[in-house]
PDB file of N, CA and C in Angstrom:
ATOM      1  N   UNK A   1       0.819  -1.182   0.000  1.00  0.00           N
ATOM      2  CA  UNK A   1       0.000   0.000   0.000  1.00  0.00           C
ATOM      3  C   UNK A   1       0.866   1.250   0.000  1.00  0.00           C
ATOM      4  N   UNK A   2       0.295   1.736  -0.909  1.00  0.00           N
ATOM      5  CA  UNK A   2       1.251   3.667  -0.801  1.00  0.00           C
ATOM      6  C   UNK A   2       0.631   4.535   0.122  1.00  0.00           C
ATOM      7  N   UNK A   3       0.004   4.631   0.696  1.00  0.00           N
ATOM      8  CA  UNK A   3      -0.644   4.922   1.943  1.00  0.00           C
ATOM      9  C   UNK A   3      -1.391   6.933   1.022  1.00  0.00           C
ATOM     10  N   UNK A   4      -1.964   6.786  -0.345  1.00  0.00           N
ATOM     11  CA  UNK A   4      -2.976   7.376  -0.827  1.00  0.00           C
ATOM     12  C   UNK A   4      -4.309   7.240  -0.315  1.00  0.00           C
ATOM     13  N   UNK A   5      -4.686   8.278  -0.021  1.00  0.00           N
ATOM     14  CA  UNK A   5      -6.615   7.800   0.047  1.00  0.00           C
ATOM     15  C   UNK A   5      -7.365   7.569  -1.288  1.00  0.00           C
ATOM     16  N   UNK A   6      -8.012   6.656  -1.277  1.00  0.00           N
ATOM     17  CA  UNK A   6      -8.911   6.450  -2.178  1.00  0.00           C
ATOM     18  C   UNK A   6      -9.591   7.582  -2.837  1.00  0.00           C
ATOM     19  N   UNK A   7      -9.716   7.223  -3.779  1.00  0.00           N
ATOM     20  CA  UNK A   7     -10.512   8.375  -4.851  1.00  0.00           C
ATOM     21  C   UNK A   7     -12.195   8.221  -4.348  1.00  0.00           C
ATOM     22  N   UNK A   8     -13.162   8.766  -4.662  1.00  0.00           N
ATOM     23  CA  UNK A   8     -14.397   8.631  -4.006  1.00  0.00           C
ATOM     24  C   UNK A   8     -14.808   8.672  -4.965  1.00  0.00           C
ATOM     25  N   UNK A   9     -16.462   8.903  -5.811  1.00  0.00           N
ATOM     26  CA  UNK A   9     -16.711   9.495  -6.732  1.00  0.00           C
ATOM     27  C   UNK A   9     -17.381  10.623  -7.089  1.00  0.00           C
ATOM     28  N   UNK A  10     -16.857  11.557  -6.089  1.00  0.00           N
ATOM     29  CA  UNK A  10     -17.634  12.967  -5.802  1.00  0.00           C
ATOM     30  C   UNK A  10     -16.409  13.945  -6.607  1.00  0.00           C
ATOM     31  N   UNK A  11     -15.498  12.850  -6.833  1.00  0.00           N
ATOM     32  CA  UNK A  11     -14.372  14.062  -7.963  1.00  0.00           C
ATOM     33  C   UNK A  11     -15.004  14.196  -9.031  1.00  0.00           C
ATOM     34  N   UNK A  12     -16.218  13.441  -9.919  1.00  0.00           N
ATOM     35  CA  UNK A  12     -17.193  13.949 -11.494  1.00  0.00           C
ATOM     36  C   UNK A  12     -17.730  14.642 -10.929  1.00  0.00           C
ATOM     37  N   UNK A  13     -18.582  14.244  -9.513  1.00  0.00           N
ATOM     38  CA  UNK A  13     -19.534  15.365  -9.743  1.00  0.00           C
ATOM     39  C   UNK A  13     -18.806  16.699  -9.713  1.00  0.00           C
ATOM     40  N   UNK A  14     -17.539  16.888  -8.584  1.00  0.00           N
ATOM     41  CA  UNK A  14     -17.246  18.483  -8.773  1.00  0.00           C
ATOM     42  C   UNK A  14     -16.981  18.658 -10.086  1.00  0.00           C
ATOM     43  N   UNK A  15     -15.636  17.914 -10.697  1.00  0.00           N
ATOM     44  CA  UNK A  15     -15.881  18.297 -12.326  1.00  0.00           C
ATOM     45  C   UNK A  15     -16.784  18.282 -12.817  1.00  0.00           C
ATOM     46  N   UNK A  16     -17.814  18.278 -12.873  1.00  0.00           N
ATOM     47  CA  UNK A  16     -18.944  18.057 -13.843  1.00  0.00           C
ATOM     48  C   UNK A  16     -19.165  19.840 -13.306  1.00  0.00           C
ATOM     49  N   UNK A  17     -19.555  20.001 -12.012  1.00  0.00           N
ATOM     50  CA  UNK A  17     -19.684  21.157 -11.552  1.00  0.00           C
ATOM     51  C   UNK A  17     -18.937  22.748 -12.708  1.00  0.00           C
ATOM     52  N   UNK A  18     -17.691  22.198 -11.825  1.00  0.00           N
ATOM     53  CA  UNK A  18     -16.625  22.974 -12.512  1.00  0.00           C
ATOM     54  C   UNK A  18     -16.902  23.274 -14.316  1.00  0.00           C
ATOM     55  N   UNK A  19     -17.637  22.176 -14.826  1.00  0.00           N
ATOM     56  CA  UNK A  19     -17.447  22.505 -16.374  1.00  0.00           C
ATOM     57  C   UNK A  19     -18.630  23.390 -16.638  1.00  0.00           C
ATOM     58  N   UNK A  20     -19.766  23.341 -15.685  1.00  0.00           N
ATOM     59  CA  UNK A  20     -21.001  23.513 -16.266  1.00  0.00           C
ATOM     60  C   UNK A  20     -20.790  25.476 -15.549  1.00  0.00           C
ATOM     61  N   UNK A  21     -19.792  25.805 -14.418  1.00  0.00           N
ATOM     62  CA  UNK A  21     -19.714  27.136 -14.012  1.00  0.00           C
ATOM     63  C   UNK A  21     -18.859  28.199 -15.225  1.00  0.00           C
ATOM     64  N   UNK A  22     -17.726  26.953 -15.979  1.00  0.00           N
ATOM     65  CA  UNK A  22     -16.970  27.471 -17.101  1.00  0.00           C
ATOM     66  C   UNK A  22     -18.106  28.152 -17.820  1.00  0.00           C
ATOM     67  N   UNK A  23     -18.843  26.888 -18.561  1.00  0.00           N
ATOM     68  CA  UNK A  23     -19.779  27.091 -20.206  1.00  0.00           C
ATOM     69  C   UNK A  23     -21.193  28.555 -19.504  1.00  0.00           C
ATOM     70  N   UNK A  24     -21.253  28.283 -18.432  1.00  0.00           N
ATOM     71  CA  UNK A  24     -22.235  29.310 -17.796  1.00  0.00           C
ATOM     72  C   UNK A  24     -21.737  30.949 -18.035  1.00  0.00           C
ATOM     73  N   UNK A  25     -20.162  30.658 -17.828  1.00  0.00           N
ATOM     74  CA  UNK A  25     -19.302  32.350 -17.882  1.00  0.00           C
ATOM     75  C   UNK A  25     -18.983  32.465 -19.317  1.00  0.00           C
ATOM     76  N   UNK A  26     -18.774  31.470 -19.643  1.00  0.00           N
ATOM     77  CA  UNK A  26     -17.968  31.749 -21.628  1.00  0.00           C
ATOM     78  C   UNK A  26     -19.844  31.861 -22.036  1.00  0.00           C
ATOM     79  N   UNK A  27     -21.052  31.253 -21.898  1.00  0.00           N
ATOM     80  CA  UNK A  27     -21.879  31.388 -22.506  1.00  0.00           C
ATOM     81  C   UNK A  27     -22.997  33.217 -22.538  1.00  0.00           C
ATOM     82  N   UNK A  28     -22.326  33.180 -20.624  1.00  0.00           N
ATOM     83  CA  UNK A  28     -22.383  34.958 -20.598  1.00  0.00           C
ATOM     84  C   UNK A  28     -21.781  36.052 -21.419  1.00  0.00           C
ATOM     85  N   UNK A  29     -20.433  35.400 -21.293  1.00  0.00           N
ATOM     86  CA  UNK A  29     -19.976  36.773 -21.704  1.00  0.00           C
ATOM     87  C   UNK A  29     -19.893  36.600 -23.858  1.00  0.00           C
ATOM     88  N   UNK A  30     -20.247  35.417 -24.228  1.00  0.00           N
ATOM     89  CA  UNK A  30     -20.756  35.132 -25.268  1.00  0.00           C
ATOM     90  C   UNK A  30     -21.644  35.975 -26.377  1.00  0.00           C
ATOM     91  N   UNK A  31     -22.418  36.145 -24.881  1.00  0.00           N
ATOM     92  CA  UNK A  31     -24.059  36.721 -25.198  1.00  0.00           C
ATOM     93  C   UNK A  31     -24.332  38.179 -25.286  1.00  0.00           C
ATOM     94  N   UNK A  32     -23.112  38.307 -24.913  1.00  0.00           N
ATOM     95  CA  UNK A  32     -22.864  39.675 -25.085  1.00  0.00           C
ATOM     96  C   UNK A  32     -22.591  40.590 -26.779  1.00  0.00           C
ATOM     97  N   UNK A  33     -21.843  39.475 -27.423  1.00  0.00           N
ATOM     98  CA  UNK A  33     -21.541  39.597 -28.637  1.00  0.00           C
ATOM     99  C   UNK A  33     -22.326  39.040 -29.270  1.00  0.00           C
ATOM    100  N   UNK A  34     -23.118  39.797 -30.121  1.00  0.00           N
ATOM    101  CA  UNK A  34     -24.627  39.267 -30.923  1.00  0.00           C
ATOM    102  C   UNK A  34     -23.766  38.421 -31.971  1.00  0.00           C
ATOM    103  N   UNK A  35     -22.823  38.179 -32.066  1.00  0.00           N
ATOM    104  CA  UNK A  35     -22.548  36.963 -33.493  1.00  0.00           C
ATOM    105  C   UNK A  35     -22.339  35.899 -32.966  1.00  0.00           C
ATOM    106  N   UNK A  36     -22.052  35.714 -31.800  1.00  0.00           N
ATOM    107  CA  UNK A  36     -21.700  34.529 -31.084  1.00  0.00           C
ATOM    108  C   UNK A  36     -23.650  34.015 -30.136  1.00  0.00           C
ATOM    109  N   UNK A  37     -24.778  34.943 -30.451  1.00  0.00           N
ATOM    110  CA  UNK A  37     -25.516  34.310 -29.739  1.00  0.00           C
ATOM    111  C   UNK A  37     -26.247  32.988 -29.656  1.00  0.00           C
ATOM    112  N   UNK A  38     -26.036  32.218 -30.847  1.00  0.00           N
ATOM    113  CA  UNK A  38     -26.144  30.707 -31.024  1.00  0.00           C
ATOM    114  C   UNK A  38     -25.829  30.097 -29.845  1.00  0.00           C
ATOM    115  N   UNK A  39     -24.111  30.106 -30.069  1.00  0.00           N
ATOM    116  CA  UNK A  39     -23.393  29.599 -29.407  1.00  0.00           C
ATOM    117  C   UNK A  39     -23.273  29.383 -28.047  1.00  0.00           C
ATOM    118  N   UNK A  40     -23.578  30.836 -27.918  1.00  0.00           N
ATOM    119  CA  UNK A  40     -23.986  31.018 -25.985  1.00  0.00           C
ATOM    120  C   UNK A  40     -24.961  30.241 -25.739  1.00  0.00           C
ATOM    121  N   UNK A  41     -25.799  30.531 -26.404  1.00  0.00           N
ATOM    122  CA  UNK A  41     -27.261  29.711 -26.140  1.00  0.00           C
ATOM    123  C   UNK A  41     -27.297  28.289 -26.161  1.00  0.00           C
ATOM    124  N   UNK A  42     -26.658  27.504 -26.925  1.00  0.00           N
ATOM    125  CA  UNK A  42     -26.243  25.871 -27.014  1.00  0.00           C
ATOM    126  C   UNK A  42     -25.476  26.144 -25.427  1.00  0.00           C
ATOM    127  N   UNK A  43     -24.415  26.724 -25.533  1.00  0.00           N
ATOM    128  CA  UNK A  43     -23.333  26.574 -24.089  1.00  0.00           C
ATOM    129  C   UNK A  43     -24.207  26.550 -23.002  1.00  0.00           C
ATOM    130  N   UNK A  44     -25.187  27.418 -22.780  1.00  0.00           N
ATOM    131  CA  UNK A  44     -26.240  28.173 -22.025  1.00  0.00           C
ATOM    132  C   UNK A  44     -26.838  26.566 -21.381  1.00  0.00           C
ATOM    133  N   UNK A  45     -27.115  25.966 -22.316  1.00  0.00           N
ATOM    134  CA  UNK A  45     -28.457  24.961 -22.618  1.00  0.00           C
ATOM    135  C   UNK A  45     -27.103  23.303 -21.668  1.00  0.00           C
ATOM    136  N   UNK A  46     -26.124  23.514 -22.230  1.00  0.00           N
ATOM    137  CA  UNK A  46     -25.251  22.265 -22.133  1.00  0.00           C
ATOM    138  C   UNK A  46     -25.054  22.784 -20.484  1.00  0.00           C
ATOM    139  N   UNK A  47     -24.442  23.637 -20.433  1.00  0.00           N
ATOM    140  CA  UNK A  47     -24.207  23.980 -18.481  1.00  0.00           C
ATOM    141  C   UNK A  47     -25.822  23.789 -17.765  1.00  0.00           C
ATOM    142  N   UNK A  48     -26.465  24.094 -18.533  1.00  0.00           N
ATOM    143  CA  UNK A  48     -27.982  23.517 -17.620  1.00  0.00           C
ATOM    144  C   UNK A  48     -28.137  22.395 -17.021  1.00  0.00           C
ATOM    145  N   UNK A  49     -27.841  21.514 -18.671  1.00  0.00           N
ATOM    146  CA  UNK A  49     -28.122  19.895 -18.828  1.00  0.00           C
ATOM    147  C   UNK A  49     -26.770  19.335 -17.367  1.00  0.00           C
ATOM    148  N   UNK A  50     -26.015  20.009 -17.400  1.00  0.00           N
ATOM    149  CA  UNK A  50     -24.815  19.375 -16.205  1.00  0.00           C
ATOM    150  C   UNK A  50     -25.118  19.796 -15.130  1.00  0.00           C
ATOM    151  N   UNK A  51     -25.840  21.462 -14.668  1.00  0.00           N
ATOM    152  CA  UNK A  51     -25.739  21.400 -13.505  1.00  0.00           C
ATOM    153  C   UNK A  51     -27.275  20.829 -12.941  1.00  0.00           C
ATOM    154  N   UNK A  52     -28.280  20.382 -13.652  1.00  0.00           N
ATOM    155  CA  UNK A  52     -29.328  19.575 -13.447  1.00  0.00           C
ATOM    156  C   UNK A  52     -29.154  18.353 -13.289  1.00  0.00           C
ATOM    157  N   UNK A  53     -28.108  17.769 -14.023  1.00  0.00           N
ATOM    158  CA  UNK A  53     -27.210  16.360 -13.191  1.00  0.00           C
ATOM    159  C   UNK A  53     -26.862  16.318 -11.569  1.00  0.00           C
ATOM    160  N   UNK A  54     -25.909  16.989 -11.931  1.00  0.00           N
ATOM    161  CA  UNK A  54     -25.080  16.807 -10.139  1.00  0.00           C
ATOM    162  C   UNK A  54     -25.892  17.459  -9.439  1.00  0.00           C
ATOM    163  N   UNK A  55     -26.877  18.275  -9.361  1.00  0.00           N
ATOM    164  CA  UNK A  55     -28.138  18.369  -8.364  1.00  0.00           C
ATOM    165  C   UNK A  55     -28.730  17.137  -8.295  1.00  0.00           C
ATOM    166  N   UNK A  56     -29.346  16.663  -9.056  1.00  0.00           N
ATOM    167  CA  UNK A  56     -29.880  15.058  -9.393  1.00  0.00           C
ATOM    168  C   UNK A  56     -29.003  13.621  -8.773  1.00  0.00           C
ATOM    169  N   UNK A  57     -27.850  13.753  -8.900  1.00  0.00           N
ATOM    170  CA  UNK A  57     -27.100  13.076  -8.621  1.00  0.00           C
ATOM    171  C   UNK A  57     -26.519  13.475  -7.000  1.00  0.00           C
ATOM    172  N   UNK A  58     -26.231  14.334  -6.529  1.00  0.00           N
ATOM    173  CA  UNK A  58     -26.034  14.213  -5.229  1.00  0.00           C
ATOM    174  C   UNK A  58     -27.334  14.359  -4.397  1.00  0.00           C
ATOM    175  N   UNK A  59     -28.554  14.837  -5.001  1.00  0.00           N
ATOM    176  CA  UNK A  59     -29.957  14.642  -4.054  1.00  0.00           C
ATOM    177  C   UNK A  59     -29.985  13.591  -4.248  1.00  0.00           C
ATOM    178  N   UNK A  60     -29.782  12.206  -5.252  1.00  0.00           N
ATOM    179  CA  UNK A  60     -30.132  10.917  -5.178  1.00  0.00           C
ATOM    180  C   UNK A  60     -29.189  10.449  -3.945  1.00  0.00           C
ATOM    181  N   UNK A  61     -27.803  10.790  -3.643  1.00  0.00           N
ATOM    182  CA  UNK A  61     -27.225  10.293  -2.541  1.00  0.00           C
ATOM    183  C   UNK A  61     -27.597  10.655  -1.241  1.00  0.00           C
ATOM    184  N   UNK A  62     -28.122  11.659  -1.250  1.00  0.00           N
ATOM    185  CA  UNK A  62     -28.727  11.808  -0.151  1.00  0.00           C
ATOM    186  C   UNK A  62     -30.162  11.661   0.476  1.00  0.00           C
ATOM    187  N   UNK A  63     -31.108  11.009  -0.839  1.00  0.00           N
ATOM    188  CA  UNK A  63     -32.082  10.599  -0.380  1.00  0.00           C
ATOM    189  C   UNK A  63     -31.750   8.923  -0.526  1.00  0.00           C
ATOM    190  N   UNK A  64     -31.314   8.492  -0.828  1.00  0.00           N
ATOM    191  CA  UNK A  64     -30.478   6.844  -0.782  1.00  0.00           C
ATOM    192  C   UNK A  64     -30.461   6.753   0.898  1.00  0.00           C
ATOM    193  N   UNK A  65     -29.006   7.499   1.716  1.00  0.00           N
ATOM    194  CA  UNK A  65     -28.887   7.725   2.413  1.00  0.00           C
ATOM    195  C   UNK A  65     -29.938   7.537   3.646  1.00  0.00           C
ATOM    196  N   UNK A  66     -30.891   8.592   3.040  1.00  0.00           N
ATOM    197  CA  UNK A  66     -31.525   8.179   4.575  1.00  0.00           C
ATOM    198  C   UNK A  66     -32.751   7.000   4.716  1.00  0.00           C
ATOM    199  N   UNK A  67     -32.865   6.422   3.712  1.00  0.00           N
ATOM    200  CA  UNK A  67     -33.855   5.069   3.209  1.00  0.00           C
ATOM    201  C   UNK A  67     -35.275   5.599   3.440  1.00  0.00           C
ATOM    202  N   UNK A  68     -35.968   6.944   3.210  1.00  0.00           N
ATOM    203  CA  UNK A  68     -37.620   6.832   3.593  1.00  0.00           C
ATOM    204  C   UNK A  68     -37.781   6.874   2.272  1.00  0.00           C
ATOM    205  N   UNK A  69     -39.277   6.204   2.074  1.00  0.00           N
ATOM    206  CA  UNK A  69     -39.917   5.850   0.919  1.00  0.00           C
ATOM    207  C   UNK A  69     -40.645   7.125   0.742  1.00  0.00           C
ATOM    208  N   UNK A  70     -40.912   7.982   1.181  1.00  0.00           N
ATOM    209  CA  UNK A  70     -41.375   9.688   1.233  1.00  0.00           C
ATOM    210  C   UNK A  70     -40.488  10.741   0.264  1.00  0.00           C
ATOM    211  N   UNK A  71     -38.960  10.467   0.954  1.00  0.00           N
ATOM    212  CA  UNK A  71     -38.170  10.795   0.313  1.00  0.00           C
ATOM    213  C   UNK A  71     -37.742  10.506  -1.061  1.00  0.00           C
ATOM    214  N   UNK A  72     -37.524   9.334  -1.456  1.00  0.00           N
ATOM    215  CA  UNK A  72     -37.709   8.752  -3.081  1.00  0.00           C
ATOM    216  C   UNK A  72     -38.990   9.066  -3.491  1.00  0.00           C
ATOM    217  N   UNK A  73     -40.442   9.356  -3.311  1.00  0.00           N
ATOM    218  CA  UNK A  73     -41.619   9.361  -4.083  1.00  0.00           C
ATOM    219  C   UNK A  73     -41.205  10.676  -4.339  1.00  0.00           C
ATOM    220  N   UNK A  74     -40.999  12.053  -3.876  1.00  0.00           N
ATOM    221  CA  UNK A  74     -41.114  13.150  -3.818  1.00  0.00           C
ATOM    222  C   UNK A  74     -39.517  13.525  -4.657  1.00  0.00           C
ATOM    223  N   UNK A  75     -38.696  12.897  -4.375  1.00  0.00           N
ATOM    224  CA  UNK A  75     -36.998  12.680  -5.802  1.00  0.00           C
ATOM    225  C   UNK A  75     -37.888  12.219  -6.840  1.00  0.00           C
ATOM    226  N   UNK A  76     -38.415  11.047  -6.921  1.00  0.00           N
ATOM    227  CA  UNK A  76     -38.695  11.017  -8.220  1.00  0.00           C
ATOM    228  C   UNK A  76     -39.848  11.961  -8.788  1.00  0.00           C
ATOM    229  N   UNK A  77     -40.607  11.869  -8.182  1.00  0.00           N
ATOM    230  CA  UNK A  77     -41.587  13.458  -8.601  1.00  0.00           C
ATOM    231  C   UNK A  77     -41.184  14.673  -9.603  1.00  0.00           C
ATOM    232  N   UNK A  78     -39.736  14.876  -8.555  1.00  0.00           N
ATOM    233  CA  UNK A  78     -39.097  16.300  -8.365  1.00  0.00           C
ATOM    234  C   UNK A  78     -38.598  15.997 -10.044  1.00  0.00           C
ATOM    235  N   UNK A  79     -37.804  15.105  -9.991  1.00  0.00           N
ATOM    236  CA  UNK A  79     -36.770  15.083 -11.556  1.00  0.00           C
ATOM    237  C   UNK A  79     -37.407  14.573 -12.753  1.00  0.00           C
ATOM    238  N   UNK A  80     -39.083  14.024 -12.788  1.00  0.00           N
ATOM    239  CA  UNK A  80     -39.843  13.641 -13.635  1.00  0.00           C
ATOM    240  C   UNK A  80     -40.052  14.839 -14.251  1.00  0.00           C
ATOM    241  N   UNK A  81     -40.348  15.577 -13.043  1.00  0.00           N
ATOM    242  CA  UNK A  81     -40.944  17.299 -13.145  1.00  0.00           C
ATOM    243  C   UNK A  81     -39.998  18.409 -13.687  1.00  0.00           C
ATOM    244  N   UNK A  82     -39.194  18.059 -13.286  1.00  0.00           N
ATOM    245  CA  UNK A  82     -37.505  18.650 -13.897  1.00  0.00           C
ATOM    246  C   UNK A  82     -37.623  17.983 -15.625  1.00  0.00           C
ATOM    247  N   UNK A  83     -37.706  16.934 -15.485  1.00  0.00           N
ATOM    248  CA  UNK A  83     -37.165  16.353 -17.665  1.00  0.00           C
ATOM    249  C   UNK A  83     -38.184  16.949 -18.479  1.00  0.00           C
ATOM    250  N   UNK A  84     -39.813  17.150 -17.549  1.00  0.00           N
ATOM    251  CA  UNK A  84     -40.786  17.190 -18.773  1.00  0.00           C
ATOM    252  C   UNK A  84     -40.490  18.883 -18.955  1.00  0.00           C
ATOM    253  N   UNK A  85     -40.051  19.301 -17.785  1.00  0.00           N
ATOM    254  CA  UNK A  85     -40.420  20.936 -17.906  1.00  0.00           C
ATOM    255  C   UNK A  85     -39.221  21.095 -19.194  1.00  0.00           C
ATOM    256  N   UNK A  86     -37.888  20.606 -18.935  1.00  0.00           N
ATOM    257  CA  UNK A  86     -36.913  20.820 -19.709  1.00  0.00           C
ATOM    258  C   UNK A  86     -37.245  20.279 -21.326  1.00  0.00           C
ATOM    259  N   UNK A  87     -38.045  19.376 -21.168  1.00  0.00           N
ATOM    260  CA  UNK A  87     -38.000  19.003 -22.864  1.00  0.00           C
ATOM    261  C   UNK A  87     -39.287  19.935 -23.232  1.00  0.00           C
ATOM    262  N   UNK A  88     -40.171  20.257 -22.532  1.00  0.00           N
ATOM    263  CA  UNK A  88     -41.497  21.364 -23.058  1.00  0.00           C
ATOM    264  C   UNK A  88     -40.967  22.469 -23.518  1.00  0.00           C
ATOM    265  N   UNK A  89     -39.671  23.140 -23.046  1.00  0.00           N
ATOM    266  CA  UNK A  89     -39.172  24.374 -23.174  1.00  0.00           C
ATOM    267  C   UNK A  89     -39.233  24.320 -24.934  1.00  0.00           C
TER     268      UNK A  89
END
């Protein structure tokens, strides 16, 4: 043993984090320049799609966590309610 700690897997979610705060600032300051407003707007749309993940993904660990069946009816509710609103847009 090299006496390293284990990796966990909360290092994607921060990267995932980290990428979706990048495309959020390059898609701002993007939007600023009317020739680039496509672009922002795809970027805009992709930092959504990630930071609606790792919300999703660490509320699933923490409703895992505490095992009530209250808690999962009302997660799954929540992110059913989250995909339809996002694909209606």
């Amino acid at each position: 043993m090299t006496g390293k700690p284990a990796k966990s897997s909360g290092w994607l979610v921060n990267l995932c984090a980290f990428i979706a705060v990048i495309l959020i600032g390059v898609s701002l300051i993007l939007s600023k320049i009317h020739v680039f407003g496509q672009v922002a707007g795809a970027f805009m749309i992709i930092a959504n799609v990630i930071a609606y993940l790792v919300v999703a993904v660490v509320s699933f660990f923490y409703v895992a966590r505490k095992k009530n069946v209250w808690l999962w009816v009302v997660w799954i509710v929540s992110i059913i309610l989250i995909i339809i609103s996002y694909v209606i847009r």
